[in-house]
N, C-alpha and C. Protein backbone atom coordinates (compact mmCIF):
# COMPACT_ATOMS: atom_id res chain seq x y z
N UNK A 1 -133.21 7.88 -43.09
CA UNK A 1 -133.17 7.49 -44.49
C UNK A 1 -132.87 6.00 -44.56
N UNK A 2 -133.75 5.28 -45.39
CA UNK A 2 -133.51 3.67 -45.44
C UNK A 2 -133.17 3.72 -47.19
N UNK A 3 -131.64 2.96 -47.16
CA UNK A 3 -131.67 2.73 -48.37
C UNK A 3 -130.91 1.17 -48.68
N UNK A 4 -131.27 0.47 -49.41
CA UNK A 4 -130.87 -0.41 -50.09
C UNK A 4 -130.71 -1.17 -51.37
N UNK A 5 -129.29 -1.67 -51.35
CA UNK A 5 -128.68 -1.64 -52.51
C UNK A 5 -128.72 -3.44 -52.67
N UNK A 6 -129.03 -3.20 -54.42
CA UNK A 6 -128.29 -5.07 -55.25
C UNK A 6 -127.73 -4.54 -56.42
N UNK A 7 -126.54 -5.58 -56.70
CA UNK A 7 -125.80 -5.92 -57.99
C UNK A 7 -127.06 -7.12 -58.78
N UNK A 8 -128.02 -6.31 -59.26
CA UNK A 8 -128.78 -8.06 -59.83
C UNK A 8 -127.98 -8.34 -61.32
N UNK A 9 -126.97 -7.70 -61.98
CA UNK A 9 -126.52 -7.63 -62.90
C UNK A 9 -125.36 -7.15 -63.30
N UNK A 10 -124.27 -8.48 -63.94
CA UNK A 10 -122.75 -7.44 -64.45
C UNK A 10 -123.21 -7.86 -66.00
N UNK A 11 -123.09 -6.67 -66.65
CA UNK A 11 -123.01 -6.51 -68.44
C UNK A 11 -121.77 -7.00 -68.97
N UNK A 12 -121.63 -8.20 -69.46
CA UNK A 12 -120.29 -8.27 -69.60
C UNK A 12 -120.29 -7.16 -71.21
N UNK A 13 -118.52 -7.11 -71.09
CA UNK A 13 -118.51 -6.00 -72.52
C UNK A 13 -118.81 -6.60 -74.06
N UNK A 14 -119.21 -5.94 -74.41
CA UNK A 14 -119.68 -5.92 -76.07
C UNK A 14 -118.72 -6.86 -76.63
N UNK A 15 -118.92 -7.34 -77.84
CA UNK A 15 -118.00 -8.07 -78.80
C UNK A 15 -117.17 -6.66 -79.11
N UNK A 16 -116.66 -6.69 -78.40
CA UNK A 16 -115.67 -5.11 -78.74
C UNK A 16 -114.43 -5.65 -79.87
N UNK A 17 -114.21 -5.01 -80.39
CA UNK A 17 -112.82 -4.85 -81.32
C UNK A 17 -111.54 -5.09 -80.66
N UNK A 18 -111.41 -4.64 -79.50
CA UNK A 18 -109.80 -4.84 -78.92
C UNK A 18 -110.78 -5.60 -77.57
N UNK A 19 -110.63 -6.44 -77.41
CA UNK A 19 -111.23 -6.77 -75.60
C UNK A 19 -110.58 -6.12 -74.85
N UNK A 20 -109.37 -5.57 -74.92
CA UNK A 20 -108.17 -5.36 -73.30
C UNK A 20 -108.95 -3.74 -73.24
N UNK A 21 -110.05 -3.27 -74.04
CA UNK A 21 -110.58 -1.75 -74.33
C UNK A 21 -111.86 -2.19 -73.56
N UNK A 22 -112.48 -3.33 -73.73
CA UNK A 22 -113.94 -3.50 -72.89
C UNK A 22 -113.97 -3.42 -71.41
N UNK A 23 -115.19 -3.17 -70.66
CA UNK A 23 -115.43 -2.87 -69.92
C UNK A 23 -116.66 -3.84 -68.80
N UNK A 24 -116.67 -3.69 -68.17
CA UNK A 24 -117.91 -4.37 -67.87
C UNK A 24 -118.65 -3.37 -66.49
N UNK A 25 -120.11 -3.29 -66.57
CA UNK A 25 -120.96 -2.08 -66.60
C UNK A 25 -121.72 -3.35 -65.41
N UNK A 26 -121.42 -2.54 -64.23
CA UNK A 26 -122.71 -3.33 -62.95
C UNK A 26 -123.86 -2.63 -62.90
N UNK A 27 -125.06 -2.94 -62.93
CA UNK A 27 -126.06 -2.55 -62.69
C UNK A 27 -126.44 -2.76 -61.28
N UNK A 28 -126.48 -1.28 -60.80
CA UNK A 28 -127.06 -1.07 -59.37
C UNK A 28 -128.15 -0.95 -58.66
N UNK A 29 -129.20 -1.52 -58.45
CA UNK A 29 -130.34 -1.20 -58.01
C UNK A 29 -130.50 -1.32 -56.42
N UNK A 30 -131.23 0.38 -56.68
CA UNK A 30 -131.12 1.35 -55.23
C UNK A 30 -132.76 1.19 -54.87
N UNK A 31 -133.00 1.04 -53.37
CA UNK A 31 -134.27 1.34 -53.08
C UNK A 31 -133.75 2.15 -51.81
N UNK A 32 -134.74 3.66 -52.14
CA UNK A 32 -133.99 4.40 -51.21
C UNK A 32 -135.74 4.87 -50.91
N UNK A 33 -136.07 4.97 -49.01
CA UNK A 33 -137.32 5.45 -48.47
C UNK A 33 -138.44 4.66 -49.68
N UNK A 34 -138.44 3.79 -50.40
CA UNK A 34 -139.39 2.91 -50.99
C UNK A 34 -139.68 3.47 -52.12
N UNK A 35 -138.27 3.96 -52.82
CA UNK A 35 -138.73 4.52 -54.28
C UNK A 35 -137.14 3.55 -54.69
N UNK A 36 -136.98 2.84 -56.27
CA UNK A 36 -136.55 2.12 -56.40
C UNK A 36 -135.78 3.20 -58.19
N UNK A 37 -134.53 3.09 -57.64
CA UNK A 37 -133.81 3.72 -59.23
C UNK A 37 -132.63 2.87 -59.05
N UNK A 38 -131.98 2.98 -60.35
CA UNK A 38 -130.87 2.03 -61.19
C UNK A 38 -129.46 2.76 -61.35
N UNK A 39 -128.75 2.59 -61.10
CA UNK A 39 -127.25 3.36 -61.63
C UNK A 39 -126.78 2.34 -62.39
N UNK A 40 -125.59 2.59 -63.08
CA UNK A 40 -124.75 1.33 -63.73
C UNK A 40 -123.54 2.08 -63.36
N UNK A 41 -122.28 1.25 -62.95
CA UNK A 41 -121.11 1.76 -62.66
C UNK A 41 -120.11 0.62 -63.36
N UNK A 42 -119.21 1.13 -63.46
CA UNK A 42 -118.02 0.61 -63.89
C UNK A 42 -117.05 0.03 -62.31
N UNK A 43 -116.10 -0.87 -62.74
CA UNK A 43 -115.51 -1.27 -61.37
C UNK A 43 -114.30 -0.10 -60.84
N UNK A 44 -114.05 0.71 -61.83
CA UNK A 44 -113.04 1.61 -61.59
C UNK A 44 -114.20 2.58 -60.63
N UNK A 45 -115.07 2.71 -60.92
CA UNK A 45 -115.74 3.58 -60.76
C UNK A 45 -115.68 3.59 -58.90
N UNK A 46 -116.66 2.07 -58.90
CA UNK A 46 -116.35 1.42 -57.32
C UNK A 46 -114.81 1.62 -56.50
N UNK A 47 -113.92 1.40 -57.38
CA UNK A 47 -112.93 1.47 -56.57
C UNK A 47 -112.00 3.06 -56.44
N UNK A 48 -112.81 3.83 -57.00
CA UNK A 48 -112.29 5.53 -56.83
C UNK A 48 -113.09 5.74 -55.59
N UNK A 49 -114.51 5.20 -55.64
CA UNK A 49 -115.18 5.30 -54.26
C UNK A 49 -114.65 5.31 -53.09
N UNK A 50 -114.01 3.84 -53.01
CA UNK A 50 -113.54 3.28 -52.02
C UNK A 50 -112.05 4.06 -51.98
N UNK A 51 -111.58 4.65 -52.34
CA UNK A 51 -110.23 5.67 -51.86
C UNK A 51 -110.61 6.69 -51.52
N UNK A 52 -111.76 6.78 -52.11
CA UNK A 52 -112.21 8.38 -51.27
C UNK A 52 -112.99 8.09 -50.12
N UNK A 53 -113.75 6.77 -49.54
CA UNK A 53 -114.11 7.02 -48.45
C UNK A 53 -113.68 6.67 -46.86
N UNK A 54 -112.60 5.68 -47.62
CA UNK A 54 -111.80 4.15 -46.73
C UNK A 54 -111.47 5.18 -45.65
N UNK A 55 -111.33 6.00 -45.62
CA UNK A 55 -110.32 7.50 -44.63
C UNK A 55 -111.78 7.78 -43.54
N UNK A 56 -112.49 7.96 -43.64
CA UNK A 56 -113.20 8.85 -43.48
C UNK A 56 -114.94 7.75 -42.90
N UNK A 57 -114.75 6.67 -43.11
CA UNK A 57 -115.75 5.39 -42.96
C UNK A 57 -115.54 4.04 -42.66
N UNK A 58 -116.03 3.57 -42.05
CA UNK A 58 -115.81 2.08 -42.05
C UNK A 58 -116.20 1.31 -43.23
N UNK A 59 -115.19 0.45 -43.94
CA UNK A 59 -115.54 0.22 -44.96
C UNK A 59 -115.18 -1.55 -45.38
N UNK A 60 -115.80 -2.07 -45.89
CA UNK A 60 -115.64 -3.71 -45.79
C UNK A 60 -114.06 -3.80 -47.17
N UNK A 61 -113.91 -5.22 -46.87
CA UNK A 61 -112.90 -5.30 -47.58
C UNK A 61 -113.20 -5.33 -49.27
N UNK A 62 -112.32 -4.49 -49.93
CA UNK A 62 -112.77 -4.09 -51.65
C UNK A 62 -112.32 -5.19 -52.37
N UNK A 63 -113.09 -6.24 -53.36
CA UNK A 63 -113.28 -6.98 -53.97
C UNK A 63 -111.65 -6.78 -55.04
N UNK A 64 -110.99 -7.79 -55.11
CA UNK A 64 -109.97 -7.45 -55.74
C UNK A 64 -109.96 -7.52 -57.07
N UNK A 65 -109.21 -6.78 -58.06
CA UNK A 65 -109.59 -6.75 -59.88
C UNK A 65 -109.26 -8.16 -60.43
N UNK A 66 -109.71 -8.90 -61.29
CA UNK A 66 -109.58 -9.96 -61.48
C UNK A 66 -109.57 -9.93 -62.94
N UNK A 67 -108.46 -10.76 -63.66
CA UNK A 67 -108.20 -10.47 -64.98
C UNK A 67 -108.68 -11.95 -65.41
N UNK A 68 -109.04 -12.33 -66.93
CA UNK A 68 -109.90 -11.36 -67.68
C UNK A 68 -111.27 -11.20 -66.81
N UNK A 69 -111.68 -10.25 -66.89
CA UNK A 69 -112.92 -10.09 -66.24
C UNK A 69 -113.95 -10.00 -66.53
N UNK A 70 -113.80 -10.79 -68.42
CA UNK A 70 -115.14 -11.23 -68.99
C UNK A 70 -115.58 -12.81 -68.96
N UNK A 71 -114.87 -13.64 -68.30
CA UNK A 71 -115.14 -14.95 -67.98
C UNK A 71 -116.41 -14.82 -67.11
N UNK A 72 -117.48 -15.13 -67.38
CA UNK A 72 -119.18 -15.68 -66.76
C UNK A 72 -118.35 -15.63 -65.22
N UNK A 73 -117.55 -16.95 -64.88
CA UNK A 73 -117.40 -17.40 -63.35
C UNK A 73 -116.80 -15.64 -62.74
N UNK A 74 -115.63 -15.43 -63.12
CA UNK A 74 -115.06 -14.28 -62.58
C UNK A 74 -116.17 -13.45 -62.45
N UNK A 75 -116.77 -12.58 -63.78
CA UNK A 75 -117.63 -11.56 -63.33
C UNK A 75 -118.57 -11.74 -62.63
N UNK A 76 -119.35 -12.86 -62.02
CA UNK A 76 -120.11 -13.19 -60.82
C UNK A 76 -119.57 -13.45 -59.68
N UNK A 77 -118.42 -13.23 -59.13
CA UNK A 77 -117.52 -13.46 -58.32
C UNK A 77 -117.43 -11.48 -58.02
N UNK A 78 -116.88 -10.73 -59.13
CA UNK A 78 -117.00 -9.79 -58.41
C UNK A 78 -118.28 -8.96 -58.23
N UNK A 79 -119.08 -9.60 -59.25
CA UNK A 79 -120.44 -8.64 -59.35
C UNK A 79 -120.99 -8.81 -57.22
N UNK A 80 -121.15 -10.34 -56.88
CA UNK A 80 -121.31 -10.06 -55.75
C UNK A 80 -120.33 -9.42 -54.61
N UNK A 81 -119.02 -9.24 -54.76
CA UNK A 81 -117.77 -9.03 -54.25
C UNK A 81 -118.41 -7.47 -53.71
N UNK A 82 -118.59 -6.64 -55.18
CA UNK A 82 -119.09 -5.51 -55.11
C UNK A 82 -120.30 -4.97 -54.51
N UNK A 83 -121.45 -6.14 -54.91
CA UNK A 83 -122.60 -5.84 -53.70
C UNK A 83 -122.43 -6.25 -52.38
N UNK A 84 -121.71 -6.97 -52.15
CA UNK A 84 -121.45 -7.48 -50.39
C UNK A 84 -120.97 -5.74 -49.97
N UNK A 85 -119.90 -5.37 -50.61
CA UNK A 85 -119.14 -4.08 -50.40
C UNK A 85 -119.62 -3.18 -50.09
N UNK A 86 -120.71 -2.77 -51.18
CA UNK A 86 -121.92 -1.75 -50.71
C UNK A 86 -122.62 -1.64 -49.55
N UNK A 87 -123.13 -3.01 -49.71
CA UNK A 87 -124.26 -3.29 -48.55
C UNK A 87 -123.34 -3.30 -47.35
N UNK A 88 -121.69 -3.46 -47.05
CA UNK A 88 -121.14 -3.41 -45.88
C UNK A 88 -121.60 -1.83 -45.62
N UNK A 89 -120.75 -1.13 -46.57
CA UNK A 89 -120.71 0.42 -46.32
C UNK A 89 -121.97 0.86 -45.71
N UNK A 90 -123.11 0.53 -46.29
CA UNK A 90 -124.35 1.41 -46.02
C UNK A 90 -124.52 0.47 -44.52
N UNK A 91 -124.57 -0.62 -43.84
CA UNK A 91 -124.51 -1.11 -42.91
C UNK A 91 -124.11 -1.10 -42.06
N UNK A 92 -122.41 -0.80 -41.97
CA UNK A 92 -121.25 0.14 -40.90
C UNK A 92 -121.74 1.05 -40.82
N UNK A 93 -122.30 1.92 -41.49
CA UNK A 93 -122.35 3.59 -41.11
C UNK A 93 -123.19 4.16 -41.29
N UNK A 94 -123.79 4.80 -40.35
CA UNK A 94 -125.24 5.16 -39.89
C UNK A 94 -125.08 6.69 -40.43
N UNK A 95 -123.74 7.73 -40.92
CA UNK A 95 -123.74 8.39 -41.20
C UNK A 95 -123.14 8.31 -42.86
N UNK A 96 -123.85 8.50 -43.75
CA UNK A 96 -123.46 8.20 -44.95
C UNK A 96 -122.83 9.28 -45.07
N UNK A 97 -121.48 9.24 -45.97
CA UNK A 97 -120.39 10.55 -46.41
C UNK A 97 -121.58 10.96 -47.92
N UNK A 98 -121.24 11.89 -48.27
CA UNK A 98 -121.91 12.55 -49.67
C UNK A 98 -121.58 11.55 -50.63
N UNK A 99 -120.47 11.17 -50.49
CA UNK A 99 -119.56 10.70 -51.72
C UNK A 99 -120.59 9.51 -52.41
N UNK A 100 -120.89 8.78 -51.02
CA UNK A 100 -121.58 7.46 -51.17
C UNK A 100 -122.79 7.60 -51.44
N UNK A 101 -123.54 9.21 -51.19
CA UNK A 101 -124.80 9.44 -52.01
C UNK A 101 -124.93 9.92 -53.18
N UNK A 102 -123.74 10.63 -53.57
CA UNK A 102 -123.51 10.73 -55.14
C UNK A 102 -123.45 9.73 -55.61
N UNK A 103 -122.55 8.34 -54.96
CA UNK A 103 -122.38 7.93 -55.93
C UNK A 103 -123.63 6.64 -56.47
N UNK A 104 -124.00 6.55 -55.33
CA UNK A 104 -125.92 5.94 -55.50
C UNK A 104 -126.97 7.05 -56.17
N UNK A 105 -126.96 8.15 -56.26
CA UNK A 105 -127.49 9.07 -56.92
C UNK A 105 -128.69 8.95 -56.37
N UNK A 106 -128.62 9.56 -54.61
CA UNK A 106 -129.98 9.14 -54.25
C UNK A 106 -130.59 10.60 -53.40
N UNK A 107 -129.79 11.16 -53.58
CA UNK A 107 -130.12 13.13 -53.20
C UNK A 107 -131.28 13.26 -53.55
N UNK A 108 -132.23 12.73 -54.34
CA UNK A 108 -133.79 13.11 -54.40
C UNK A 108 -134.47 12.58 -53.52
N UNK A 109 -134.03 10.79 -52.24
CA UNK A 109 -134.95 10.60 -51.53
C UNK A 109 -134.35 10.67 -50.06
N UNK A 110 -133.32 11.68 -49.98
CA UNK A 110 -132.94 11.64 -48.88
C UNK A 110 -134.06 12.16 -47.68
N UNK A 111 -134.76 13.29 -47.91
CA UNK A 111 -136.02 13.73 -47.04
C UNK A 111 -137.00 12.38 -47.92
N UNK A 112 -138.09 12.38 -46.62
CA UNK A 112 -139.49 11.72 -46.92
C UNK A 112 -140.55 12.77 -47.56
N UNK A 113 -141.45 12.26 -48.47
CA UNK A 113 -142.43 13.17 -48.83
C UNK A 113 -143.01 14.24 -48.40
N UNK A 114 -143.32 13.26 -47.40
CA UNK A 114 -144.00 14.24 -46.28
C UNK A 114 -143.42 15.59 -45.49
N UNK A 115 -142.60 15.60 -45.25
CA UNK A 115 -141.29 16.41 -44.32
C UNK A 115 -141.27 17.36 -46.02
N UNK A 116 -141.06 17.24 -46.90
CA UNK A 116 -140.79 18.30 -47.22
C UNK A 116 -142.43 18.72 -48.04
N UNK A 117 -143.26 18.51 -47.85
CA UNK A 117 -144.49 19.25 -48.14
C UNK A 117 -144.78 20.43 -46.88
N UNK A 118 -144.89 21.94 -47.58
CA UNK A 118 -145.38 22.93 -46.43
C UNK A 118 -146.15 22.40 -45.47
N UNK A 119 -146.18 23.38 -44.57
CA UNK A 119 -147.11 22.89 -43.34
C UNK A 119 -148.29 23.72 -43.60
């Protein structure tokens, strides 16, 4: 299975009402066996990842939270922080945990076309 990952995008949050309530939403783009889909994650999201796999994987060092984290400079600081991170994980480890295919949502191209058409 060949898959690869970019951060081409952090959303910073909405003109929200309370800012300390906003969020900011990474857009993930996956090319997994040469079919290309999108996740968006949150940074909490990334970093529940990374406690569930740090045990169990070799895993690069996790981009640290950076307050406010709607400043342009900051959120491009971690937007790549977070894709370096990825791209370590899938790079160290030739055996991907589930966790890290849930959380790429890429269980539809784990077999090739072919392999799973009858014989």
């Amino acid at each position: 299975m060949s898959i690869a990952v970019s951060i081409p995008a952090a959303e910073p949050p909405a003109a929200a009402r309370s800012p300390e309530r906003a969020h900011t939403v990474f857009r993930v783009e996956v090319l997994c066996n040469g079919r290309r889909h999108t996740v968006t994650k949150r940074y909490s999201e990334f970093q529940a990842l990374h406690k569930r796999i740090k045990k169990t994987c070799k895993v690069p060092d996790f981009p640290l939270r950076h307050v406010p984290n709607w400043m342009p400079k900051v959120l491009e600081q971690r937007r790549q922080g977070l894709e370096l991170y990825l791209q370590g994980v899938l790079n160290h480890n030739k055996e991907l945990p589930q966790d890290v295919l849930d959380f790429l949502k890429v269980r539809q191209c784990q077999q090739s076309p072919k392999a799973s058409s009858p014989p």
